[in-house]
N, C-alpha and C. Protein backbone atom coordinates (compact mmCIF):
# COMPACT_ATOMS: atom_id res chain seq x y z
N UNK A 1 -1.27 24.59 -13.49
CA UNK A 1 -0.79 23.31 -13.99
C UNK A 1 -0.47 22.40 -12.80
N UNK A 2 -0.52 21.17 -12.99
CA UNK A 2 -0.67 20.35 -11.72
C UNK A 2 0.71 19.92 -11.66
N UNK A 3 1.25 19.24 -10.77
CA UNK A 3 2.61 18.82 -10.58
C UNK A 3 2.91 17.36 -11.66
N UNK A 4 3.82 17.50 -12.26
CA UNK A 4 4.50 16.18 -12.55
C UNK A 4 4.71 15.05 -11.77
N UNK A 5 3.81 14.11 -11.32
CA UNK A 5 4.46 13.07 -10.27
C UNK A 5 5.65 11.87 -11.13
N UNK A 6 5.75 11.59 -12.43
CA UNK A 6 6.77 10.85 -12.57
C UNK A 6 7.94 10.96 -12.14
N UNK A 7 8.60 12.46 -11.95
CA UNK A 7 10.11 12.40 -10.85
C UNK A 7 9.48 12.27 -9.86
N UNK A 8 8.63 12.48 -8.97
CA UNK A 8 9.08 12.51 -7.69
C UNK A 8 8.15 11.03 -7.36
N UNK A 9 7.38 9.87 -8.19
CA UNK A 9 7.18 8.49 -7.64
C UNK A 9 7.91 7.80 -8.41
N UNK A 10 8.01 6.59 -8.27
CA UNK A 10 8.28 5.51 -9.35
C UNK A 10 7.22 5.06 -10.10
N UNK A 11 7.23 4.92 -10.97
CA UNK A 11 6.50 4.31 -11.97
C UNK A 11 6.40 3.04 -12.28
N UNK A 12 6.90 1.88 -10.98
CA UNK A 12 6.47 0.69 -10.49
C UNK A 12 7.03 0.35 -9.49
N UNK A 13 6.35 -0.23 -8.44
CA UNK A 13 6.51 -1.05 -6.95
C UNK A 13 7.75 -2.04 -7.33
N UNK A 14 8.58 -1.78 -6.54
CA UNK A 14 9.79 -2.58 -7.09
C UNK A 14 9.70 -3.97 -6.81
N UNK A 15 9.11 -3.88 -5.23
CA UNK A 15 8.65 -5.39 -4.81
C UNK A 15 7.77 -6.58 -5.87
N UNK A 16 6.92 -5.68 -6.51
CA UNK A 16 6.06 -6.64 -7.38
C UNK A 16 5.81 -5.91 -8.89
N UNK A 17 6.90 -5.35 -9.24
CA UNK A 17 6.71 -4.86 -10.51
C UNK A 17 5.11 -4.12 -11.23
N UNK A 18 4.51 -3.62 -10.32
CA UNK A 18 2.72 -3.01 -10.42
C UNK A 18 3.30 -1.13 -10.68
N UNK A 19 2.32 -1.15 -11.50
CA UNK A 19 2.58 0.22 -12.16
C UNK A 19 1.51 1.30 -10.86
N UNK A 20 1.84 2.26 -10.43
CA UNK A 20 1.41 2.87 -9.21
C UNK A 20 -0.09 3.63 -9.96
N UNK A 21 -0.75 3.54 -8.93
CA UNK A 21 -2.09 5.32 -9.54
C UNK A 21 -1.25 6.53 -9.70
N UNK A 22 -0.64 6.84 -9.22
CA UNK A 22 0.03 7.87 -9.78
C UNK A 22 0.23 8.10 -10.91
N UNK A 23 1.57 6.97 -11.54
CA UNK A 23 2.11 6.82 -12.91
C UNK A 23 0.47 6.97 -13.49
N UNK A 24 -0.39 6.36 -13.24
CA UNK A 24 -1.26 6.08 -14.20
C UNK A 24 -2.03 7.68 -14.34
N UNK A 25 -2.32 7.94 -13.28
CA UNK A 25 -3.29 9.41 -13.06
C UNK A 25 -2.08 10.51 -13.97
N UNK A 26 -0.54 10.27 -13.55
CA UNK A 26 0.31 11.34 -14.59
C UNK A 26 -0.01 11.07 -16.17
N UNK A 27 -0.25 9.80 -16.60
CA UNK A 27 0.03 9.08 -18.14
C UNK A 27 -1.71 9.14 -18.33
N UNK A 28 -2.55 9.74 -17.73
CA UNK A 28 -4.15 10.22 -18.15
C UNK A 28 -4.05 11.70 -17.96
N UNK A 29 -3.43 12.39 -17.36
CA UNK A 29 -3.46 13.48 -16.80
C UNK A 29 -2.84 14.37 -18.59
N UNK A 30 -1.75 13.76 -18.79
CA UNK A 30 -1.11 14.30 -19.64
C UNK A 30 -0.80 14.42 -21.30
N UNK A 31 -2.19 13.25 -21.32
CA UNK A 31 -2.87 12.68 -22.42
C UNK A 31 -2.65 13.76 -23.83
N UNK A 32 -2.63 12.96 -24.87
CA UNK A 32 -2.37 14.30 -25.83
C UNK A 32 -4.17 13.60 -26.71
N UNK A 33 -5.09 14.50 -25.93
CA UNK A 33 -6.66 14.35 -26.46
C UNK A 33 -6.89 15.02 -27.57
N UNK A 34 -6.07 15.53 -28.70
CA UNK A 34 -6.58 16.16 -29.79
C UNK A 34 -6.39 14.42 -30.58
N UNK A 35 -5.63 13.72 -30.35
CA UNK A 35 -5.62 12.44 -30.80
C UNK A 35 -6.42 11.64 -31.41
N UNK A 36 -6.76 10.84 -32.09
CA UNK A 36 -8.31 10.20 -33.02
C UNK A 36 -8.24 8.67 -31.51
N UNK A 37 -9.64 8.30 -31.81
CA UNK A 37 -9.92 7.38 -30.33
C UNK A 37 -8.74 5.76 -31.01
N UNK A 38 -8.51 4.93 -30.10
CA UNK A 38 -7.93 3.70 -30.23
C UNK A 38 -8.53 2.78 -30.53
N UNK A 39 -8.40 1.42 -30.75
CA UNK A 39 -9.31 0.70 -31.42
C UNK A 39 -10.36 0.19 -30.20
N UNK A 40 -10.74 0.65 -28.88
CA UNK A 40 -11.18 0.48 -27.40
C UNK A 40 -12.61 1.41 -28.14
N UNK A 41 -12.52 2.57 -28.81
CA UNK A 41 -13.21 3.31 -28.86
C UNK A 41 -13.90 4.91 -27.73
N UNK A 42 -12.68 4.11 -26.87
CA UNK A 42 -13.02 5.34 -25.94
C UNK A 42 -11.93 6.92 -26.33
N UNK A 43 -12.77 7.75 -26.26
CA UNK A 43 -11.72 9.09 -26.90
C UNK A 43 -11.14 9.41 -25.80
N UNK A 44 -9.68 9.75 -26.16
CA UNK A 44 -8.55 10.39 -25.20
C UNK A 44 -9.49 11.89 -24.79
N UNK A 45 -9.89 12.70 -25.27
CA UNK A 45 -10.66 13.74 -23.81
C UNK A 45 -11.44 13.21 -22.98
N UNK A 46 -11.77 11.97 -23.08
CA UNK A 46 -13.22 11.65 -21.69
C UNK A 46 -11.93 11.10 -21.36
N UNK A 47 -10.63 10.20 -21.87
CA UNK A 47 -9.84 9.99 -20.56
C UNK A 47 -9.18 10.85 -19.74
N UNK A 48 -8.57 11.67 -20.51
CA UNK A 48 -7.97 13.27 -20.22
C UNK A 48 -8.84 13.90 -18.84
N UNK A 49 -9.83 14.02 -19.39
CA UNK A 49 -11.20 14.91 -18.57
C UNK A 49 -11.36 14.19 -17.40
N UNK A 50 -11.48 12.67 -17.17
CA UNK A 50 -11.74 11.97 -16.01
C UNK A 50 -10.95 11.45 -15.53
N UNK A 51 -9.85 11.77 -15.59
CA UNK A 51 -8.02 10.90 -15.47
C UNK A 51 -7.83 10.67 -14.06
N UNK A 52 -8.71 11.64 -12.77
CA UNK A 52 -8.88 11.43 -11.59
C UNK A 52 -9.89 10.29 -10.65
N UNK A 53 -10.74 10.02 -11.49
CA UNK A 53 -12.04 9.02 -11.15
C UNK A 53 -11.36 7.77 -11.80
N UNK A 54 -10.06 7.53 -13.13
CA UNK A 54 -10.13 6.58 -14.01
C UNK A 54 -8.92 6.27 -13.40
N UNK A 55 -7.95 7.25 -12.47
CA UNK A 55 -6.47 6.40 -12.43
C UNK A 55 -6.67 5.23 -11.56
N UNK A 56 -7.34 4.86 -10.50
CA UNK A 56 -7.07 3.78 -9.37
C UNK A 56 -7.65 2.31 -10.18
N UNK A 57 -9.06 2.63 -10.74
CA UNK A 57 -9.72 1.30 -11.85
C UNK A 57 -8.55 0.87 -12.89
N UNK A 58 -7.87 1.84 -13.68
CA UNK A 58 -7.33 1.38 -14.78
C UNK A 58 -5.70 0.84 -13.91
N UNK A 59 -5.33 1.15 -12.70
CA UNK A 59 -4.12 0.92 -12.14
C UNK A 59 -4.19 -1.18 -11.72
N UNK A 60 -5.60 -0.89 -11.09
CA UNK A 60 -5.98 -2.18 -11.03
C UNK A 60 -6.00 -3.02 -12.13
N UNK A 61 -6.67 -2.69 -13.34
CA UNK A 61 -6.98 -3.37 -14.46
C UNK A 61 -5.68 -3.80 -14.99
N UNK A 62 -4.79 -2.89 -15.01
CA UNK A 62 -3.29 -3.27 -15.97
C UNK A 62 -2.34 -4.35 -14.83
N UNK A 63 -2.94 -4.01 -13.58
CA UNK A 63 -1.84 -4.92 -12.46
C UNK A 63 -2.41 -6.33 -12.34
N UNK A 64 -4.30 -6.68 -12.65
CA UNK A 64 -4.35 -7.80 -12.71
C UNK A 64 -3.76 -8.38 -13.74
N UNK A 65 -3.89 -7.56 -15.01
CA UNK A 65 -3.50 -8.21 -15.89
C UNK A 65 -1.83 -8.81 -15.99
N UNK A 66 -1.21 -8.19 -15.64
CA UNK A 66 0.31 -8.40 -15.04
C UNK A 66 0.45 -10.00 -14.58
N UNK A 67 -0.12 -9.48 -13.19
CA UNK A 67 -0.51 -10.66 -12.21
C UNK A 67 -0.77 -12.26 -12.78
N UNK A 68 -2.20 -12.08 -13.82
CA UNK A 68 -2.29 -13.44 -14.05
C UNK A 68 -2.39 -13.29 -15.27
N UNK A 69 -1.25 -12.57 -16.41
CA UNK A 69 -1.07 -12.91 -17.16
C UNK A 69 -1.98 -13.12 -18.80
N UNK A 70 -3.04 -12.40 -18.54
CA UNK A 70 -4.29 -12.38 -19.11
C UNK A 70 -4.74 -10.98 -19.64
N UNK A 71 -4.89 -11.02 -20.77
CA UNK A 71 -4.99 -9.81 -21.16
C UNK A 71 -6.52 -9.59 -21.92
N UNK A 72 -7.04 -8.24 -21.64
CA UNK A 72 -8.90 -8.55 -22.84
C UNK A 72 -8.72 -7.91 -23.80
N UNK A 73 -9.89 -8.97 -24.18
CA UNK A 73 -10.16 -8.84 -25.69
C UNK A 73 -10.80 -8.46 -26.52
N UNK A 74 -10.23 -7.27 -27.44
CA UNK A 74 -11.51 -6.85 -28.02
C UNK A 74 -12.37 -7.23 -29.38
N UNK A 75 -11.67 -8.67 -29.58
CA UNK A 75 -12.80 -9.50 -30.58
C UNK A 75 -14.41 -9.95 -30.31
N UNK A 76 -14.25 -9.42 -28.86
CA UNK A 76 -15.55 -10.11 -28.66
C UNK A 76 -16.77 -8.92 -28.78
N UNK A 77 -16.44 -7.87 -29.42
CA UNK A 77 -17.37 -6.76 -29.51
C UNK A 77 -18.14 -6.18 -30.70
């Protein structure tokens, strides 16, 4: 079993309120994948399964969104 990083990082940069790869790689890592998929359509085991290749992209994705306030959309699909 791999280590828990939520005690031992923070789970955001205090300076700029950004959620870390860590938090994110622990909150994919620990995924409960028997779960039915979200309305994204992607299933929690391919996130589960790839939670190492997916934490730094999705750390970025949620901090731009932070940043400028902009969030996507999935009407357009």
């Amino acid at each position: 079993m791999r280590k828990n990083y939520i005690g031992t990082t923070p789970a955001f940069c205090r300076e700029s309120a950004l959620l870390t790869e860590l938090y994110i790689l622990n909150c994919l890592q620990y995924l409960v994948w028997e779960k039915a998929m979200g309305p994204d359509g992607i299933h929690p085991k391919l996130l589960h399964e790839c939670h190492e290749k997916l934490a730094l992209p999705v750390a970025f994705i949620v901090n731009s969104s932070v940043n400028t306030g902009e969030t996507l959309s999935l009407e357009n699909r």
